[in-house]
Protein backbone atom coordinates (compact mmCIF):
# COMPACT_ATOMS: atom_id res chain seq x y z
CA UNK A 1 -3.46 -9.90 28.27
CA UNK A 2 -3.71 -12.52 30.88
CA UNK A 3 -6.55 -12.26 33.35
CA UNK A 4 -6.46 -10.71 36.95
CA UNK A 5 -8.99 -12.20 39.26
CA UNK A 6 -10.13 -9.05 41.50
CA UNK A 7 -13.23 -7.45 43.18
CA UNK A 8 -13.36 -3.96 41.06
CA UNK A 9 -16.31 -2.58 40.74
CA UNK A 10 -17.42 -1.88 37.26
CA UNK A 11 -18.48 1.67 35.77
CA UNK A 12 -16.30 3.69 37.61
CA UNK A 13 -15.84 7.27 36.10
CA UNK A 14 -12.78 9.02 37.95
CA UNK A 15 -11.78 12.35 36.81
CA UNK A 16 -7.95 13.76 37.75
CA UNK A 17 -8.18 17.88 37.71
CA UNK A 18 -4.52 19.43 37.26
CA UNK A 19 -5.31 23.01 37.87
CA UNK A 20 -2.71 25.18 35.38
CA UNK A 21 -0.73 28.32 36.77
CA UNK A 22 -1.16 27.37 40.57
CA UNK A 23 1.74 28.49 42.90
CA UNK A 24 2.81 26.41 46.03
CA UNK A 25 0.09 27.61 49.08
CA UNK A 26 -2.57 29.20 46.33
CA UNK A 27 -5.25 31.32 47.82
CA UNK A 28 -7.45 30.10 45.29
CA UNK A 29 -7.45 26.19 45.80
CA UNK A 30 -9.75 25.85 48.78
CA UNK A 31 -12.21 27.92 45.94
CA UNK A 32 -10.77 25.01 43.33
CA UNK A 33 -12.26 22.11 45.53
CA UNK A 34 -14.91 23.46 46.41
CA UNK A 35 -16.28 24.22 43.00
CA UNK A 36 -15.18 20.62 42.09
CA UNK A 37 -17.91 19.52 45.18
CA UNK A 38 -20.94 21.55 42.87
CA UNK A 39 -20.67 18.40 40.76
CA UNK A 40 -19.65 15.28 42.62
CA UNK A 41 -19.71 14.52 46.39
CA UNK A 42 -16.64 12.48 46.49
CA UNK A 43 -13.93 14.71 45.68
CA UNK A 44 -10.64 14.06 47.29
CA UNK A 45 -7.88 17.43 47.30
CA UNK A 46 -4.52 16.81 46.32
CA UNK A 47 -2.45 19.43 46.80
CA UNK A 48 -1.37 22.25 46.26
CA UNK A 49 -2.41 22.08 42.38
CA UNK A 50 -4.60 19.13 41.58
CA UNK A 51 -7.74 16.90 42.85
CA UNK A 52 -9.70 13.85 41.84
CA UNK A 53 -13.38 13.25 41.80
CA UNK A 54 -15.42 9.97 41.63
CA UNK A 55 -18.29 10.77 38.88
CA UNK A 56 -20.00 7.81 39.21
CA UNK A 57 -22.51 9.06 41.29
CA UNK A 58 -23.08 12.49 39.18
CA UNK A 59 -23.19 10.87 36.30
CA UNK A 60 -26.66 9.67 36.93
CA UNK A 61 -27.87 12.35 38.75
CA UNK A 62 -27.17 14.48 36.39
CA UNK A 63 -28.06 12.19 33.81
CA UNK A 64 -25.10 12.81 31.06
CA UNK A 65 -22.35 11.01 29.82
CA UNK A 66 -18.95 10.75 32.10
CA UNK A 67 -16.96 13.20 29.53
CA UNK A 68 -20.15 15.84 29.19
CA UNK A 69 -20.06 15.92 33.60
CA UNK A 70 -15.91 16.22 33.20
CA UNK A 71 -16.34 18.84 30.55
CA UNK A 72 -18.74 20.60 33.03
CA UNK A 73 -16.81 20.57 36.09
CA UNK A 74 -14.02 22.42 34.25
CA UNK A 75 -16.15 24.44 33.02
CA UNK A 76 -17.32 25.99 36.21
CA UNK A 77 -13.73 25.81 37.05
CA UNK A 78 -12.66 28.34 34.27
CA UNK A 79 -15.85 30.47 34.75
CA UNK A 80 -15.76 30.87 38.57
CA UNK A 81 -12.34 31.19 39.11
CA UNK A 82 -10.62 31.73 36.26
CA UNK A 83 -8.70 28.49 36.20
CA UNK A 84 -7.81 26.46 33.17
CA UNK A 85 -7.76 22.60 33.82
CA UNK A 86 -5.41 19.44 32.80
CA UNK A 87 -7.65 16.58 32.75
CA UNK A 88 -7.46 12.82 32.58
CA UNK A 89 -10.91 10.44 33.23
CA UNK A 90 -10.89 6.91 33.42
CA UNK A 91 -12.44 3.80 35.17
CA UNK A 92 -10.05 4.08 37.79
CA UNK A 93 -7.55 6.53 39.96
CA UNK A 94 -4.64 5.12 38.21
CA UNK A 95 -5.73 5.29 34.69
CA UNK A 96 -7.10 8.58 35.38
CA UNK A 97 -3.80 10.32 36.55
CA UNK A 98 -1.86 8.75 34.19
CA UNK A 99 -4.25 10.08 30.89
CA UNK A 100 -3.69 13.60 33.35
CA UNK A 101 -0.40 13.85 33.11
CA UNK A 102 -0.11 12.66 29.06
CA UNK A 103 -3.24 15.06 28.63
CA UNK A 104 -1.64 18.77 26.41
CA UNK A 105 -2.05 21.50 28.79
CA UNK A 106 -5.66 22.74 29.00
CA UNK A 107 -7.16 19.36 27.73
CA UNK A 108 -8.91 16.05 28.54
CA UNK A 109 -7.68 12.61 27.85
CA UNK A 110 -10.52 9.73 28.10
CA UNK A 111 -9.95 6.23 28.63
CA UNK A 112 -12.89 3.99 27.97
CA UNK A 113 -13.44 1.09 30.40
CA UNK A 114 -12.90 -1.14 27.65
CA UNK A 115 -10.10 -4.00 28.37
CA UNK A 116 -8.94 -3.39 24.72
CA UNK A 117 -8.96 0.68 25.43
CA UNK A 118 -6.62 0.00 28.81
CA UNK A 119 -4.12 -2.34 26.68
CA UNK A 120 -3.60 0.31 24.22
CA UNK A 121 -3.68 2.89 26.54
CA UNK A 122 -0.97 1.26 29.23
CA UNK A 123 1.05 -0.99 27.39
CA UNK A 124 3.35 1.17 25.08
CA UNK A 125 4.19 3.61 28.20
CA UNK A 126 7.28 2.90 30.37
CA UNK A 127 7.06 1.48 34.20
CA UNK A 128 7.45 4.05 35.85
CA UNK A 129 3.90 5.53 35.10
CA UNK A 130 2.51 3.24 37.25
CA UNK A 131 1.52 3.90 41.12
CA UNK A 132 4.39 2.04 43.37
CA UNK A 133 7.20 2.05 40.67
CA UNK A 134 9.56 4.28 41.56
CA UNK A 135 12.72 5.33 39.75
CA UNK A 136 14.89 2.52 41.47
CA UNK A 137 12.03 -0.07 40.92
CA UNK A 138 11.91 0.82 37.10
CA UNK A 139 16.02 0.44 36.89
CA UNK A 140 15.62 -2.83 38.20
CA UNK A 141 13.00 -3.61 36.20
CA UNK A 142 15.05 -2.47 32.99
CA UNK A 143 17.69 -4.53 34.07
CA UNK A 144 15.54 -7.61 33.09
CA UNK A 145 14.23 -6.25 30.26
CA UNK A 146 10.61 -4.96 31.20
CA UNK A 147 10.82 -1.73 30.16
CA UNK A 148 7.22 -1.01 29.21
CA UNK A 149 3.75 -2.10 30.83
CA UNK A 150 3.44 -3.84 28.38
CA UNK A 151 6.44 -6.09 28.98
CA UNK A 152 5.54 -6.09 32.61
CA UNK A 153 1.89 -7.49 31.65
CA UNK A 154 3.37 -10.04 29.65
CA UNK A 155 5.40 -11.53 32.70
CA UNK A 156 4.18 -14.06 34.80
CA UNK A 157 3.09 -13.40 38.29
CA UNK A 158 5.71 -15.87 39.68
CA UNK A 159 8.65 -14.03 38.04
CA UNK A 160 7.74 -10.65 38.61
CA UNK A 161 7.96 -11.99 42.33
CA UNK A 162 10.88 -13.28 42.30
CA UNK A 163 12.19 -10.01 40.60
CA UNK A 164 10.34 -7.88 43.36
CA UNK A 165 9.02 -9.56 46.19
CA UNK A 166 5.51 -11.27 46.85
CA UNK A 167 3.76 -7.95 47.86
CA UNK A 168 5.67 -5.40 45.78
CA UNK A 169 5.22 -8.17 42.36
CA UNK A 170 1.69 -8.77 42.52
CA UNK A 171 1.02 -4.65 43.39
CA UNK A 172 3.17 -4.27 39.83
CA UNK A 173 1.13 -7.39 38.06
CA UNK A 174 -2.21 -5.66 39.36
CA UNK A 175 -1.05 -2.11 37.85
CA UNK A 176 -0.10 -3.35 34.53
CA UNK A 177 -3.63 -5.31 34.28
CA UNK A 178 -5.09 -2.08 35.27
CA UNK A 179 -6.48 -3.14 38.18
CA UNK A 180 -6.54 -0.25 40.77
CA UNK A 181 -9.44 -0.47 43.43
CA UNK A 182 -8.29 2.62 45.33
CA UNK A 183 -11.62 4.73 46.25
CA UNK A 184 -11.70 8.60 46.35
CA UNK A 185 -11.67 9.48 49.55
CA UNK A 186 -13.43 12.78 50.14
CA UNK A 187 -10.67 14.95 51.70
CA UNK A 188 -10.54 19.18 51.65
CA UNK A 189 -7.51 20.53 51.89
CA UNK A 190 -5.53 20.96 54.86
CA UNK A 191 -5.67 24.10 57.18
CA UNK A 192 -3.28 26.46 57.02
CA UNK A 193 -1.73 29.48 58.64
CA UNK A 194 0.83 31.59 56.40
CA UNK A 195 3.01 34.60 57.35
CA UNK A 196 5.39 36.19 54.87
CA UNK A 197 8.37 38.66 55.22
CA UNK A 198 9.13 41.72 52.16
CA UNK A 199 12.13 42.97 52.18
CA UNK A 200 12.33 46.56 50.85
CA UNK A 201 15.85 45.83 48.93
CA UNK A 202 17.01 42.31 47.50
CA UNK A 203 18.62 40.48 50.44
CA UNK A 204 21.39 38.67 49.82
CA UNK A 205 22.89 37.77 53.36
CA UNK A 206 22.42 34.33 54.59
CA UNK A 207 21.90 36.01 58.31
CA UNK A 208 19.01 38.29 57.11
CA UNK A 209 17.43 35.35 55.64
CA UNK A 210 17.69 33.57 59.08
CA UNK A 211 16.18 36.18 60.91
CA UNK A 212 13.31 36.14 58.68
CA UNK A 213 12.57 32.89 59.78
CA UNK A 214 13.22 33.04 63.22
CA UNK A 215 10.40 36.02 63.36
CA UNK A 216 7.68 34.60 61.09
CA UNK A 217 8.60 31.15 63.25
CA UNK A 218 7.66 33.37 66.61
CA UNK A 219 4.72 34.70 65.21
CA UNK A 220 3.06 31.63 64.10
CA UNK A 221 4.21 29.67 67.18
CA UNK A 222 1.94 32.77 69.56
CA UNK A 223 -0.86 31.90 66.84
CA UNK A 224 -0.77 28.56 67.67
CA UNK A 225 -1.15 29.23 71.60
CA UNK A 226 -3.28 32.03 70.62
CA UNK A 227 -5.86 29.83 68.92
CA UNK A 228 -5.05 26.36 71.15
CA UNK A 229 -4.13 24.80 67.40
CA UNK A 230 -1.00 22.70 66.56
CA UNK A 231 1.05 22.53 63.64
CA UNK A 232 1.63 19.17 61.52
CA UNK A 233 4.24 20.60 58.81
CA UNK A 234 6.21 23.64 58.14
CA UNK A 235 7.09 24.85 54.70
CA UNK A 236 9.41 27.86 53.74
CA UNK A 237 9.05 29.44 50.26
CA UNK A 238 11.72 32.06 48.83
CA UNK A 239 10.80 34.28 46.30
CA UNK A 240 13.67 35.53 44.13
CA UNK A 241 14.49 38.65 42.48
CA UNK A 242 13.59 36.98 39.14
CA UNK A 243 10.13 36.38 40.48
CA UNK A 244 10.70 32.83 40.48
CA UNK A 245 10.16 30.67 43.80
CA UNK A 246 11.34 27.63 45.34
CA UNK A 247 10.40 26.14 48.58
CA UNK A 248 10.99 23.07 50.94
CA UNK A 249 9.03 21.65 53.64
CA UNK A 250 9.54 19.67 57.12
CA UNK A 251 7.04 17.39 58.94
CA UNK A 252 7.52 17.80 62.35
CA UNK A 253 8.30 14.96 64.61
CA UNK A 254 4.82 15.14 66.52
CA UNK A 255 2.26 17.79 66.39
CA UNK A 256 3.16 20.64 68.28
CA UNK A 257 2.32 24.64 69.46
CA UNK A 258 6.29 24.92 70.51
CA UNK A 259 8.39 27.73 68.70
CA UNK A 260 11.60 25.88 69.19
CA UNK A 261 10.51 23.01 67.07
CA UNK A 262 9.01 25.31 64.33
CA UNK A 263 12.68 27.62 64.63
CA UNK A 264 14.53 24.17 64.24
CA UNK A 265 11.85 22.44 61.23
CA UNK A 266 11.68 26.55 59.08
CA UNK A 267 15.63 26.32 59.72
CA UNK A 268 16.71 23.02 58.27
CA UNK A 269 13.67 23.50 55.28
CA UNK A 270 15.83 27.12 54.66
CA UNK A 271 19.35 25.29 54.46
CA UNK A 272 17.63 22.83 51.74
CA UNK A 273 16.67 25.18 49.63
CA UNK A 274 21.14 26.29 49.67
CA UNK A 275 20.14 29.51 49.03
CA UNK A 276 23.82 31.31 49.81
CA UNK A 277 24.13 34.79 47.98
CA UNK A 278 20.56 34.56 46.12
CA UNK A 279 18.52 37.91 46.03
CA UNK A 280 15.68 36.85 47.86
CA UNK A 281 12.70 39.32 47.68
CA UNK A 282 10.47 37.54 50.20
CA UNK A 283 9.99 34.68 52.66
CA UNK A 284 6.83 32.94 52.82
CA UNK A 285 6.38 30.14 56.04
CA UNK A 286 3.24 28.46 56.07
CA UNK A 287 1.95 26.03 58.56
CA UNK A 288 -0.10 23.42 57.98
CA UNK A 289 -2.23 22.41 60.79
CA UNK A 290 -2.77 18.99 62.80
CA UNK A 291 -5.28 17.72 65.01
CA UNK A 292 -5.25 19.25 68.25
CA UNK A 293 -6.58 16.09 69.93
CA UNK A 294 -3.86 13.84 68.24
CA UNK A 295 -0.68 16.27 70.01
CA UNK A 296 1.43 14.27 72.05
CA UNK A 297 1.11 15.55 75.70
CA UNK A 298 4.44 14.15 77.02
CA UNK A 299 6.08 14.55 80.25
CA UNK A 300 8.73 16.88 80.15
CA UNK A 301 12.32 15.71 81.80
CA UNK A 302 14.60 17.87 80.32
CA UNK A 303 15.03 21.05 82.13
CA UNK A 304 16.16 23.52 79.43
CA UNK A 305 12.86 22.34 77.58
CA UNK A 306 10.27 23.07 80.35
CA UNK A 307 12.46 26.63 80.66
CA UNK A 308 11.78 27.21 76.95
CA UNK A 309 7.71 26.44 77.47
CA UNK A 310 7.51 28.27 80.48
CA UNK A 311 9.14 31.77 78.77
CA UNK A 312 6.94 31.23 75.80
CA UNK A 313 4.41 31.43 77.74
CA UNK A 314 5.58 34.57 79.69
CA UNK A 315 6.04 36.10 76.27
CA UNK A 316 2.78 35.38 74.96
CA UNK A 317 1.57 37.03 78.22
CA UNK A 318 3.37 39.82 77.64
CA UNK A 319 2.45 40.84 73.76
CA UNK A 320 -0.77 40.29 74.85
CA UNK A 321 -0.58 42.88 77.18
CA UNK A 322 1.82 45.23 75.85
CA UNK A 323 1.89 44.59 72.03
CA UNK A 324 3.14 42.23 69.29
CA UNK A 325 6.35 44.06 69.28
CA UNK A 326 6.44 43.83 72.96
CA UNK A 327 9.76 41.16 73.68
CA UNK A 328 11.02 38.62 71.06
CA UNK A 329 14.16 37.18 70.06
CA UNK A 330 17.71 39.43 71.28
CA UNK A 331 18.64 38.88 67.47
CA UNK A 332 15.98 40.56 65.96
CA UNK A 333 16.22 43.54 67.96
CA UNK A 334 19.92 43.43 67.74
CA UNK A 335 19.64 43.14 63.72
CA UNK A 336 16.97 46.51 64.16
């Protein structure tokens, strides 16, 4: 293996948590995190079913080996919440997630920070495990024969450039050296507001589906005002008569309190999902919310757009008066 002249710290210990059985928005993965925080201050969220942690530091406080302080963070996991853990540890993110996701479910794959422990490790797996390589990169990678880390390792800097470009080749030389000096960064997970329709029968019509979204989107827009929050992303999950889900989500253009943009962002997530005649049991919009200070105060020129703020606000005057159920959209009531 030819050297790679870098900065990385030695003795890293990262551990990559894949929490087993979690559904999209889980109630219990704020509880997830913060159990994973008992044990090591640096513990970034990755949602909605996974997080990584930077041991380094609990490893000497608590005075035990990297794999004993894994072992007891998943652990507390199972005991507190009830929640059975994927695991991969290694000197470095990238190692890490990659022994996470080749780990059998419910078990924890080490990889020593040995340089002979990372060859055999990395180089029999294909490309496309590593951080940056993305399906097209790998086919063009195949296409010259480096089908492996192994192979990619093996090439010179110089040609992998050529073959990629001068940023995107030495990112792919660095990978397959295993060098990977991104830190944890200590991050919860993000705030979130989440309304759901039942339907007493299966519905099958696109329009009632619709409808569903337009109200949950009116709701959670008067929460916004209500609570002088913003939203960042909107996400619509479906849950089928065979108790299975499926979802899709839309970042909005700039964080926002309007219920137009959530109606238009909950509307094109719904067409995505194509869900035509299904027998939809339930839809599920959640919001996931920005930084008020960050929303984009803009001038408004267009006419029909200062209308549309100026009745939301009249309705949000008036359910707080007279009731939630006080005015709302003519095609809800109609479809009553």
């Amino acid at each position: 293996m030819s050297a790679v002249t870098t900065d990385q710290p030695s003795a890293r210990h990262i551990l990559h948590l894949r929490y087993l059985g979690l559904t999209r928005d889980d109630a219990r993965y704020p509880l997830l995190v913060e159990i994973a925080a008992t044990v090591s201050a640096r513990v970034q969220a990755l949602p909605p079913d996974a997080a990584v942690l930077d041991l380094t530091g609990a490893v000497r406080y608590f005075a035990a080996t990297p794999q004993d302080v894994a072992d007891m963070v998943r652990l507390r996991t199972l005991a507190l919440a009830g929640v059975s853990t994927t695991a991969g540890l290694g000197p470095s993110r990238m190692l890490a997630s990659i022994a996470a996701r080749a780990a059998e479910p419910g078990h924890l794959v080490v990889v020593p920070d040995e340089d002979h422990a990372n060859v055999r490790f990395l180089h029999p797996r294909p490309v496309a495990v590593l951080p940056g390589i993305g399906p097209a990169t790998a086919r063009t990678l195949g296409h010259y024969g480096l089908d492996t880390v192994g192979d990619l390792a093996r090439t010179p800097l110089a040609t992998l450039q050529r073959i990629l470009g001068a940023s995107a080749g030495l990112q792919a030389h660095h990978r397959a050296h295993a060098y990977d000096p991104r830190p944890v960064t200590p991050k919860g997970p993000p705030r979130t507001i989440t309304r759901t329709v039942r339907f007493r029968h299966d519905a099958l019509d696109p329009g009632t589906h619709h409808r569903a979204v337009l109200a949950l989107a009116h709701d959670l827009g008067a929460q916004l005002r209500d609570t002088s929050t913003v939203a960042r992303t909107v996400a619509v999950s479906v849950r089928l008569a065979d108790r299975s889900s499926t979802s899709r989500s839309r970042t909005l253009p700039e964080t926002t309190d309007h219920t137009m943009a959530l109606i238009t962002a909950a509307r094109t997530a719904l067409d995505a999902l194509a869900l035509q005649r299904a027998r939809v049991r339930a839809i599920t919009m959640t919001i996931e919310l920005g930084d008020p200070a960050a929303a984009a105060h803009q001038l408004m020129l267009d006419p029909a757009d200062e209308r549309q703020h100026r009745l939301e606000a009249a309705t949000d005057r008036a359910r707080r008066r007279f009731g939630p159920t006080a005015i709302g959209p003519g095609a809800l009531y109609r479809a009553a």
